[in-house]
Protein backbone atom coordinates (compact mmCIF):
# COMPACT_ATOMS: atom_id res chain seq x y z
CA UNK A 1 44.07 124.18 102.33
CA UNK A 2 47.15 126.18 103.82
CA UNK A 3 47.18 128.15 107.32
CA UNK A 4 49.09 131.15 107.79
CA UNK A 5 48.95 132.45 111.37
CA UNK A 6 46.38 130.79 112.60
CA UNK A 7 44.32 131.49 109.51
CA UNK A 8 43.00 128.92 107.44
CA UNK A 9 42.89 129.22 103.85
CA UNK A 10 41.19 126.96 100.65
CA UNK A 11 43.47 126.05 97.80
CA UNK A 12 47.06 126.18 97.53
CA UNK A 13 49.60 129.30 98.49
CA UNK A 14 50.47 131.37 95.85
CA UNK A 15 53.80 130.87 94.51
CA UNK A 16 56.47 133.07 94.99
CA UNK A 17 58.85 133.68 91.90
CA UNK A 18 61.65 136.26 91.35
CA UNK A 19 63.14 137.02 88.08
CA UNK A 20 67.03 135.74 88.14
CA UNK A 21 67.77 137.44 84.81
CA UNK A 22 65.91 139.57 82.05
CA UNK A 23 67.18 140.11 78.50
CA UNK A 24 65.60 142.03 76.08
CA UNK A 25 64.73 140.25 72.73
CA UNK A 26 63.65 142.53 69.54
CA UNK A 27 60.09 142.93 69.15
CA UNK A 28 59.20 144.14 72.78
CA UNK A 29 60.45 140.62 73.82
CA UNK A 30 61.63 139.94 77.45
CA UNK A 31 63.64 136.15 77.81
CA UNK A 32 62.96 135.39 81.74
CA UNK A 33 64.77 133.08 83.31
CA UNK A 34 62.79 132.70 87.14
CA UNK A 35 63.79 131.41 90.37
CA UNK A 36 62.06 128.28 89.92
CA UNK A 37 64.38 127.44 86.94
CA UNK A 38 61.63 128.18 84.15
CA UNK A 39 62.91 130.34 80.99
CA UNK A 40 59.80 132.32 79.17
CA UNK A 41 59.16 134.86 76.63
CA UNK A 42 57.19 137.89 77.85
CA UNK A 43 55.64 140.26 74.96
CA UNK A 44 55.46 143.56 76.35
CA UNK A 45 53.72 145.10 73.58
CA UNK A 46 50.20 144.10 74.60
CA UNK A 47 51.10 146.35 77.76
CA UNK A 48 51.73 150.01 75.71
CA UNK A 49 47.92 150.29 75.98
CA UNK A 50 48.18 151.05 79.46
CA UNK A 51 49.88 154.58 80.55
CA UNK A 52 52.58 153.19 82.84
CA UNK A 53 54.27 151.28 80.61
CA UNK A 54 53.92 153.93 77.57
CA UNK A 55 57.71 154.75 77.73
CA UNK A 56 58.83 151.33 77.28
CA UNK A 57 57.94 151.66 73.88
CA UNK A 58 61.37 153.80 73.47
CA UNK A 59 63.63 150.71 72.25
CA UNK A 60 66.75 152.61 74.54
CA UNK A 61 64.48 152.85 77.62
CA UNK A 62 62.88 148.86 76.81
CA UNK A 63 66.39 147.44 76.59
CA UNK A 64 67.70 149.20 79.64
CA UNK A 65 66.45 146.32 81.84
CA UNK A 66 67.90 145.40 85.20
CA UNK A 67 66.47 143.50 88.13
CA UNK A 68 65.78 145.02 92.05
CA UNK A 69 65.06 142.11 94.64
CA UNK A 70 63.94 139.48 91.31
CA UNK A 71 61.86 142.31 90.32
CA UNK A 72 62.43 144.05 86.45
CA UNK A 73 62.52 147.28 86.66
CA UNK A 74 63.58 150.31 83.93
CA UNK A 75 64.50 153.86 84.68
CA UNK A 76 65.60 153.22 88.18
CA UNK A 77 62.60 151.55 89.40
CA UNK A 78 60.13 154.24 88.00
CA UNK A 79 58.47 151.70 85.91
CA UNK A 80 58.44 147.60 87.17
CA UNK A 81 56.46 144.81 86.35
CA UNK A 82 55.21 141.84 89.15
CA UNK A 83 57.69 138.84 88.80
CA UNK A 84 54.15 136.65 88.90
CA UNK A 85 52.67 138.33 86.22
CA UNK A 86 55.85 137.82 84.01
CA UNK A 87 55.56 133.81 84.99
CA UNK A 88 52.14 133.40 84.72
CA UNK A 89 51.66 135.08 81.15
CA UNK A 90 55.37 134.65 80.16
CA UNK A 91 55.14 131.48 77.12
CA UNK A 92 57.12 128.59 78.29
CA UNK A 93 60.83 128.67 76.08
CA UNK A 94 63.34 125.78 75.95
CA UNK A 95 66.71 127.58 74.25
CA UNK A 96 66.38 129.68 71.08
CA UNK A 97 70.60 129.82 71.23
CA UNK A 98 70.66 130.76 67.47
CA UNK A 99 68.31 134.13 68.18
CA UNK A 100 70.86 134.91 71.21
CA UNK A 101 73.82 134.67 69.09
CA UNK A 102 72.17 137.01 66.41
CA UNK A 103 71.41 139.20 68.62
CA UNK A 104 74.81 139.12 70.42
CA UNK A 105 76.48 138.96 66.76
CA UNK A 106 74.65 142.79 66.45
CA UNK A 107 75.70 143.35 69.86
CA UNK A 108 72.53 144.56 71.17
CA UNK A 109 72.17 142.18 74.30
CA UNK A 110 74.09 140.33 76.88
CA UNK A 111 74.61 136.62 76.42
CA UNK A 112 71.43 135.19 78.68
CA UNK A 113 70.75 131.44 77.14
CA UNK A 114 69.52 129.19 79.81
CA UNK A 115 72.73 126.74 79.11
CA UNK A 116 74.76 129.75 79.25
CA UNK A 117 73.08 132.37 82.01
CA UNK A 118 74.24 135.68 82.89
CA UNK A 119 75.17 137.51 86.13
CA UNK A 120 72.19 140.08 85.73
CA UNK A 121 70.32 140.25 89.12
């Protein structure tokens, strides 16, 4: 139980997580790395069956990625996804440091390993 003004509620308050860097991964892949020091993998392409996120299937629009407030967000904040969503669905990831340096190697994303983070935010 938890009050909030003078207003008691059951269970615990939800917790609030912001997104301290995104980095698109191929295959409609998003490596997270939250505010409460948790890095996951988010597949976005469950999500193309809803109409909002449609355009993210253009790879140029996906990988154009940048945060607002902890908050992803793509053509300036036309399309955004809920931090909380991200963490609670996102699959828990320890360091895949060889996929990063392919990927950096074909120079299609900025270096954003967990032992090496970037200044995206």
């Amino acid at each position: 139980m938890y009050i909030i003004d003078g207003i008691a509620y059951a269970g615990e308050p939800a917790r609030t997580v912001k997104v301290v860097s995104a980095c698109p991964l191929d295959g409609w892949r998003l490596k997270l790395r939250f505010s409460t020091g948790e890095v996951k993998i988010f597949d976005f392409a469950p999500l193309f069956d809803f109409p909002c996120f449609k355009t993210l299937q253009d790879e140029s629009v996906f990988r154009s990625v940048s945060l607002d407030h902890g908050v992803p967000v793509w053509l300036d904040g036309e399309i955004d996804i809920a931090p909380e969503k991200l963490w609670q669905d996102g699959e828990p990831e320890s360091c895949f440091c060889y996929e990063q340096a392919a990927s950096e190697l074909r120079g299609l994303n900025p270096p954003c390993c967990p032992l090496h983070p970037a200044t995206q935010g």
